[in-house]
N, C-alpha and C. Protein backbone atom coordinates (compact mmCIF):
# COMPACT_ATOMS: atom_id res chain seq x y z
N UNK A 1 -17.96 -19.90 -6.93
CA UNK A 1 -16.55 -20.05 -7.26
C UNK A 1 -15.74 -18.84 -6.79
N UNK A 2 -16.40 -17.94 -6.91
CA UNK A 2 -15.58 -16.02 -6.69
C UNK A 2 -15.37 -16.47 -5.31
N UNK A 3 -16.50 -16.70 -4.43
CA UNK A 3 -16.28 -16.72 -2.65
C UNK A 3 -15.07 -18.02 -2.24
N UNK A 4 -15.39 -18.81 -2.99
CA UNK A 4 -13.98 -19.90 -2.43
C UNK A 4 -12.85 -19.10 -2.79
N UNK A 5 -12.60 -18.66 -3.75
CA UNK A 5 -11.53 -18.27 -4.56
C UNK A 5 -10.79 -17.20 -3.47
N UNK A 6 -11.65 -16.33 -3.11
CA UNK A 6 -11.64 -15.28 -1.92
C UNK A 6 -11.31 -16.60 -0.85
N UNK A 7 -12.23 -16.76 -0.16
CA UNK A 7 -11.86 -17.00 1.19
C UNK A 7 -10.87 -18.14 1.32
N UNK A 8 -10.17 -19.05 -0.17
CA UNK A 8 -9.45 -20.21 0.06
C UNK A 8 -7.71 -19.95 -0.52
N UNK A 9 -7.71 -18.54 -1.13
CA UNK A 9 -6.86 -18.77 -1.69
C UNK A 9 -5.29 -18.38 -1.27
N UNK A 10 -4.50 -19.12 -1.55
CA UNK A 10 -3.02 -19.20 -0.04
C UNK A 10 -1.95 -18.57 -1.03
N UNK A 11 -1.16 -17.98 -0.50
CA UNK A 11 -0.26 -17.09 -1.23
C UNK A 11 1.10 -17.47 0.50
N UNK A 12 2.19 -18.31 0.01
CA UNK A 12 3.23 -17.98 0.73
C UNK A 12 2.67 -18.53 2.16
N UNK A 13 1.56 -19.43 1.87
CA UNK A 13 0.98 -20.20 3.19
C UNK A 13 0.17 -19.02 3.95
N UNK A 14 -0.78 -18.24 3.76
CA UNK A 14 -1.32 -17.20 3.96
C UNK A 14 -2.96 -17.39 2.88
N UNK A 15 -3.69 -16.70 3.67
CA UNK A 15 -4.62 -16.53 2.53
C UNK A 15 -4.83 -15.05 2.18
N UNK A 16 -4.34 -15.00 1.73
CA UNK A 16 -3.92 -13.55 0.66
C UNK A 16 -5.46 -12.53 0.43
N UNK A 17 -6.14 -12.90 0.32
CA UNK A 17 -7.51 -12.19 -0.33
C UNK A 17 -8.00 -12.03 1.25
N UNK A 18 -8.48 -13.02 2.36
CA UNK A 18 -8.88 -12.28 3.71
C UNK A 18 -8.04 -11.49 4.29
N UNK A 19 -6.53 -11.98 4.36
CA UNK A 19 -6.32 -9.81 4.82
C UNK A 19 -6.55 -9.27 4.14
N UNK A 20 -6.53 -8.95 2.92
CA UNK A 20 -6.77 -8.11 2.71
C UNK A 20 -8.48 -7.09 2.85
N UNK A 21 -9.44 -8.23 3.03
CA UNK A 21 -10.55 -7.88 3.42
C UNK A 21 -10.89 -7.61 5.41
N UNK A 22 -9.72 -8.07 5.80
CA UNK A 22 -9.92 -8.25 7.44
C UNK A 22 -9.10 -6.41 7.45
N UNK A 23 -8.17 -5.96 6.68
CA UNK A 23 -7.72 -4.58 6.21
C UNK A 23 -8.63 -3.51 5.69
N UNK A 24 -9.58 -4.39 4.81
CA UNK A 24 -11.17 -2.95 4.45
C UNK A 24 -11.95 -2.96 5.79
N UNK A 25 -12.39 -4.38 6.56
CA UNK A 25 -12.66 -4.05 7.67
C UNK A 25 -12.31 -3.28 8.70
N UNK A 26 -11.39 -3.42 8.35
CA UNK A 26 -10.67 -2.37 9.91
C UNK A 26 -10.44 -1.14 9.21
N UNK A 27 -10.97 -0.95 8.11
CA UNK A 27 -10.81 0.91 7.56
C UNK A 27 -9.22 0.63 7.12
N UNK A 28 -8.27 -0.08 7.26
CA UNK A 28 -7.03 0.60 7.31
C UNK A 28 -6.31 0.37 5.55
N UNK A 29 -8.12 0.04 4.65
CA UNK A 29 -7.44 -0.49 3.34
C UNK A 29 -9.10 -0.37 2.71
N UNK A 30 -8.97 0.64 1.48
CA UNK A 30 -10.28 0.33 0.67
C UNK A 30 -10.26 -0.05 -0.96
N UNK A 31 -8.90 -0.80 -1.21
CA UNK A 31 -9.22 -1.52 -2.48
C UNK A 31 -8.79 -2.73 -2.18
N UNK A 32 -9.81 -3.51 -2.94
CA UNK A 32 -9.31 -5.00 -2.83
C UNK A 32 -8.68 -5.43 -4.18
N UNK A 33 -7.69 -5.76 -3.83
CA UNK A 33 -6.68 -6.00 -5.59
C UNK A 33 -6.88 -7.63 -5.78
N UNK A 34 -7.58 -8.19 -7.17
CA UNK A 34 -7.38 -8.94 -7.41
C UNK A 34 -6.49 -9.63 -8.94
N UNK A 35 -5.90 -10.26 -7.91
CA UNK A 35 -4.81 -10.34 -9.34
C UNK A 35 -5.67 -11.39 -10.50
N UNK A 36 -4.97 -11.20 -11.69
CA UNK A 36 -5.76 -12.55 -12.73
C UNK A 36 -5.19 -13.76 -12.61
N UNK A 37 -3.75 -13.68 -12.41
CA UNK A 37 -2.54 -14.27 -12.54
C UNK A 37 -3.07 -15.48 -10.99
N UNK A 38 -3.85 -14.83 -9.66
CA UNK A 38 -4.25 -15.89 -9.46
C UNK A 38 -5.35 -16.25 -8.92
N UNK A 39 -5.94 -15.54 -10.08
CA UNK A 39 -7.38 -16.42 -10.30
C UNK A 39 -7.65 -17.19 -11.59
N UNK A 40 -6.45 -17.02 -12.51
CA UNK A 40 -5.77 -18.62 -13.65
C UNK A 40 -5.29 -19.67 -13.05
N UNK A 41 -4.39 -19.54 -11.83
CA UNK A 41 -3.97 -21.02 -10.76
C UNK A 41 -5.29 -21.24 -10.58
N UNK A 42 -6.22 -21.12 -9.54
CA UNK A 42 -6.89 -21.53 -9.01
C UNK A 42 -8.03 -21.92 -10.08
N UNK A 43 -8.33 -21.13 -11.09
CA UNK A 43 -9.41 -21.86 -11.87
C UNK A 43 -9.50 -20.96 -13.62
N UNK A 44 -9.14 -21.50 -14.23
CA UNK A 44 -8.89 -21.08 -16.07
C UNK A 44 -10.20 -20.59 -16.23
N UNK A 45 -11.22 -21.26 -15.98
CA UNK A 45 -12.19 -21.19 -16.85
C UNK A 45 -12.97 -19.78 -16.18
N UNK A 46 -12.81 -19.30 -15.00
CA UNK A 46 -13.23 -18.89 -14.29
C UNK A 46 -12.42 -16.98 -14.59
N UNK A 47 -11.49 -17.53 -14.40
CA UNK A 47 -10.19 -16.40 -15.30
C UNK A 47 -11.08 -16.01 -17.10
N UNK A 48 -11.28 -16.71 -17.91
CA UNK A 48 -11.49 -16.60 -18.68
C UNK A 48 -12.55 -15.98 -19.12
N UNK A 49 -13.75 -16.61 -18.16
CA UNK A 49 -14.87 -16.01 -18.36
C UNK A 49 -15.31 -14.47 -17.67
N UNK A 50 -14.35 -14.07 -16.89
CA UNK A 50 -14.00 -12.49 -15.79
C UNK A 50 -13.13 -11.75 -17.32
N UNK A 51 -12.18 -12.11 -17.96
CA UNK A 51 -11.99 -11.52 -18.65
C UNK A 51 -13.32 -10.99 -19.99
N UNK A 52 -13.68 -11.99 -19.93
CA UNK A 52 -14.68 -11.48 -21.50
C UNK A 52 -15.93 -10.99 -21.17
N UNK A 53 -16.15 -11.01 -19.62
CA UNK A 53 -17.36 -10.22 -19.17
C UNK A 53 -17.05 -9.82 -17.54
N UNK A 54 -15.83 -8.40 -17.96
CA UNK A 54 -15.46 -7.97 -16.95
C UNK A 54 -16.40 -7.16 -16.14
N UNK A 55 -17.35 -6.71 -16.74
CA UNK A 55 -18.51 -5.90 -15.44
C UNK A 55 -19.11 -6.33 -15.10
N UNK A 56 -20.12 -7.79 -15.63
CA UNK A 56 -20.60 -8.83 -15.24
C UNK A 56 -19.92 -9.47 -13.50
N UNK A 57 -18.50 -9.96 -13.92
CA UNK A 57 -17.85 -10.49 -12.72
C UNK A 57 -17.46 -9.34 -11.62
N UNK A 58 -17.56 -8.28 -12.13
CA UNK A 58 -16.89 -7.25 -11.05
C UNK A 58 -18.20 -6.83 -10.32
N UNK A 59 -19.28 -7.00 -10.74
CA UNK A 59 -20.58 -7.01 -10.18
C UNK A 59 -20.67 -8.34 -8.85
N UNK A 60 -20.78 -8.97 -9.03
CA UNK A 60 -20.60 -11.08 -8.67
C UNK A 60 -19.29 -10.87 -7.61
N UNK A 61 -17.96 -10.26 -8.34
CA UNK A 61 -17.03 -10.25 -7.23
C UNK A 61 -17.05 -9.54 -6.25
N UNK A 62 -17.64 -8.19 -6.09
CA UNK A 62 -17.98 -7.09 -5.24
C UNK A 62 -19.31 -7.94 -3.97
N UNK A 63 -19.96 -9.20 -4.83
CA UNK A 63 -21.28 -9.80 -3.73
C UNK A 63 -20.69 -10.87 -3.23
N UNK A 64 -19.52 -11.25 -3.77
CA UNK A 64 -18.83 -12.33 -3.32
C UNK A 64 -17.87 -11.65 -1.42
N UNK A 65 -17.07 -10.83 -2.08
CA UNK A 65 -16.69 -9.80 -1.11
C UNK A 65 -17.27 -9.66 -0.14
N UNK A 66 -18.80 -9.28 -0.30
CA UNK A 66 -19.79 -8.90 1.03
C UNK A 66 -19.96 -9.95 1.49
N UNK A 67 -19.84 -11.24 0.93
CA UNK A 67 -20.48 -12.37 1.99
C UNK A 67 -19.30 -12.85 2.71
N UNK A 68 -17.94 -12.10 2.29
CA UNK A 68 -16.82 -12.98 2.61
C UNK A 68 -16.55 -11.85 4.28
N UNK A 69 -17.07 -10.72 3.76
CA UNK A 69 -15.95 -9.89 4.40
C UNK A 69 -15.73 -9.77 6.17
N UNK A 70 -15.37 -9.77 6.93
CA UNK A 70 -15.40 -10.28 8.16
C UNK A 70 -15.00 -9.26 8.97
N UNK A 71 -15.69 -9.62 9.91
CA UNK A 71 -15.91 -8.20 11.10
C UNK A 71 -14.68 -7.19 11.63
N UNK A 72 -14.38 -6.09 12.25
CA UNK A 72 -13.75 -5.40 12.27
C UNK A 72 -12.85 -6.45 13.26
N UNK A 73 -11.57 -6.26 13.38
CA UNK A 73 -10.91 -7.26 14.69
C UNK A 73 -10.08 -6.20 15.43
N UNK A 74 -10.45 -4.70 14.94
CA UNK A 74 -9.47 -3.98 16.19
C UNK A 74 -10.04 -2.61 16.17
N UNK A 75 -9.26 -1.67 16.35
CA UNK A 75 -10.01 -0.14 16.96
C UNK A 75 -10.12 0.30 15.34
N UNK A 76 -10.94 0.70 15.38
CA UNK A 76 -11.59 1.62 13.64
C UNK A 76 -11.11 3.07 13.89
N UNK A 77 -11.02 3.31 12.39
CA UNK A 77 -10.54 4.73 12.46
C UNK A 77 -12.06 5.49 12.83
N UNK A 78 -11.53 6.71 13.03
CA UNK A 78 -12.94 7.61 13.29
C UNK A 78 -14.22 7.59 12.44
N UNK A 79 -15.24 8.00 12.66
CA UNK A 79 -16.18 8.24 12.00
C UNK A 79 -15.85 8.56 10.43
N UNK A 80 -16.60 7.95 9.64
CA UNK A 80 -16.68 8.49 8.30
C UNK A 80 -18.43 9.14 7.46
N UNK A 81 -18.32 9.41 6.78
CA UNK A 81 -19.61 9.71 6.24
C UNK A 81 -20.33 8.97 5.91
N UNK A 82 -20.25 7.43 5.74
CA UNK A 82 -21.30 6.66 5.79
C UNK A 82 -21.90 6.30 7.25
N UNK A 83 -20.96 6.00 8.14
CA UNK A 83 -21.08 6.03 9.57
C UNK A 83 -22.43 6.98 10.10
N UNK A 84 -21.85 8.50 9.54
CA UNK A 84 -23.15 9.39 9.89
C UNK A 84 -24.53 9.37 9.23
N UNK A 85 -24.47 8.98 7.92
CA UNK A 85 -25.64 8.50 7.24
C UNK A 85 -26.30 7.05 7.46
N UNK A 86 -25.70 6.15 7.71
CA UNK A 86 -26.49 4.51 8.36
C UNK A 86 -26.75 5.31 9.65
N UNK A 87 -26.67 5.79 10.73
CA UNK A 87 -26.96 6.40 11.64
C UNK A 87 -27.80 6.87 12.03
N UNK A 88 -28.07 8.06 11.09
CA UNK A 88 -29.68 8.99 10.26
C UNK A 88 -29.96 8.24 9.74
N UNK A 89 -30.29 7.01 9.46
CA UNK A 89 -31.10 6.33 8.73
C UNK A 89 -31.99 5.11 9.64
N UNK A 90 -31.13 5.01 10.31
CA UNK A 90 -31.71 4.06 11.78
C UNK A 90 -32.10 4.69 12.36
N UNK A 91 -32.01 6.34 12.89
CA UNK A 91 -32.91 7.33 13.79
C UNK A 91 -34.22 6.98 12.66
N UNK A 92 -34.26 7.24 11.43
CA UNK A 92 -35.41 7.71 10.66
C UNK A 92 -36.16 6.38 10.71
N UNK A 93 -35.54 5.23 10.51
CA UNK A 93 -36.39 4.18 10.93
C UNK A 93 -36.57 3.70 11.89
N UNK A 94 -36.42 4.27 13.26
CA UNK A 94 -36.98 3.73 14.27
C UNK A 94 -38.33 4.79 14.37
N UNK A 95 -38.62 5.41 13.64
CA UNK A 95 -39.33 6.57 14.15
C UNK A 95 -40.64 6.07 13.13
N UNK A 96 -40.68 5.19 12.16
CA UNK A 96 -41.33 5.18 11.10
C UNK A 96 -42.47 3.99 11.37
N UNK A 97 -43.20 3.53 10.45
CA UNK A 97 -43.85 2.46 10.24
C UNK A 97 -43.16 1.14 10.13
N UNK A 98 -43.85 0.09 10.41
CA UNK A 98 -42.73 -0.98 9.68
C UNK A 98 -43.26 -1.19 8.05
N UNK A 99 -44.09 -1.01 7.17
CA UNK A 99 -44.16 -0.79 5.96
C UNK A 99 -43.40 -0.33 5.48
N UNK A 100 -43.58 1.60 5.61
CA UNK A 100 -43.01 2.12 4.64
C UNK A 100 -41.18 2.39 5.37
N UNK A 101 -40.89 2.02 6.24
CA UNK A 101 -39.59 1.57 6.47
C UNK A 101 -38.21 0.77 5.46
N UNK A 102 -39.29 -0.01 5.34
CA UNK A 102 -38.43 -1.36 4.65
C UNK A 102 -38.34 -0.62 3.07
N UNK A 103 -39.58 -0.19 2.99
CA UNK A 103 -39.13 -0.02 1.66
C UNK A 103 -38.70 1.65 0.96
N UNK A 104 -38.73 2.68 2.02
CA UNK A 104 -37.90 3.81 1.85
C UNK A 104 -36.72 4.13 2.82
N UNK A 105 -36.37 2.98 3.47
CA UNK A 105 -35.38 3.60 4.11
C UNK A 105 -34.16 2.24 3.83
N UNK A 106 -34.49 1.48 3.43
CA UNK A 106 -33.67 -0.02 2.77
C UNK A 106 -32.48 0.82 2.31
N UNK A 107 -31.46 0.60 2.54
CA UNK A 107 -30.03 1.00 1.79
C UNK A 107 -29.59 -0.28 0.84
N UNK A 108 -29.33 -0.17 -0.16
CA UNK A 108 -28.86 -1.09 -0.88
C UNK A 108 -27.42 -1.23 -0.41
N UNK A 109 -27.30 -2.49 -0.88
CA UNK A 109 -25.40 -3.39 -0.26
C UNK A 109 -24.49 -2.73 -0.65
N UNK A 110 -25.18 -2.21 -1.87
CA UNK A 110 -23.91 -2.07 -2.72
C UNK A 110 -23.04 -0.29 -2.59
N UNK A 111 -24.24 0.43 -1.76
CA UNK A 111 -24.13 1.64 -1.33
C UNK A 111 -22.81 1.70 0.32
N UNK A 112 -23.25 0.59 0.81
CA UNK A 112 -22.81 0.19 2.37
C UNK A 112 -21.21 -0.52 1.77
N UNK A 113 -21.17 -0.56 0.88
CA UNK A 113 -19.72 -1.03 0.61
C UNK A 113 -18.29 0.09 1.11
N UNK A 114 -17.45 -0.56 1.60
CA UNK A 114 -15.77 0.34 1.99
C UNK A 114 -15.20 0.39 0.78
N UNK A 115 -15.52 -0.40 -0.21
CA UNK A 115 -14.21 -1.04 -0.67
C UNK A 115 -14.83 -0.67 -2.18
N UNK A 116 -12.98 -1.03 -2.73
CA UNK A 116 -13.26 -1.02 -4.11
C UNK A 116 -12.99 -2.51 -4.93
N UNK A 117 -13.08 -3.22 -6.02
CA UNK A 117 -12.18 -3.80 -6.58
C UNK A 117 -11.72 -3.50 -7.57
């Protein structure tokens, strides 16, 4: 429901929630604002249940995000510090085993994130 909600939802004939994620992509934006006001249009129950288990959904909305979020579409700002660390981390695993690779050099999603909500 979070990912439709994201990728369907039209504001002023626009879909309001992908720029703003096509904006964390391109670096030129790292919070994603979601309003409540309309995620009650699009679905009550859904509103309701984000309110009474707000870290629960902000967990769910942050994985919703990653599956939504869509590739850079123009020039990126410069290097940042995750840039240099996924970097060193692909030197260190090309150099490694494929065992102990996967499982000490794995970055979790949630580390590789731009963004906030």
């Amino acid at each position: 429901k979070l990912k439709k909600f994201i990728e369907e939802f039209e504001q002023n004939g626009e879909l309001k929630y992908m720029q703003q994620l096509q904006k964390v992509a391109n670096r030129s934006r790292r919070v994603v604002e979601i309003s409540m006001d309309d995620l009650e249009d699009m679905d009550e129950d859904l509103a309701s249940s984000l309110r009474m288990n707000t870290r629960r959904y902000l967990s769910l909305l942050g994985q919703a995000i990653d599956q939504c979020m869509p590739e850079p579409d123009g020039q990126l700002e410069e290097e940042d510090v995750l840039d240099v660390l996924l970097q060193q981390r692909m030197q260190v695993r090309n150099g490694q085993e494929e065992a102990q690779r996967d499982q000490e050099t794995q970055i979790p999603l949630e580390l590789k994130r731009r963004f906030e909500v």
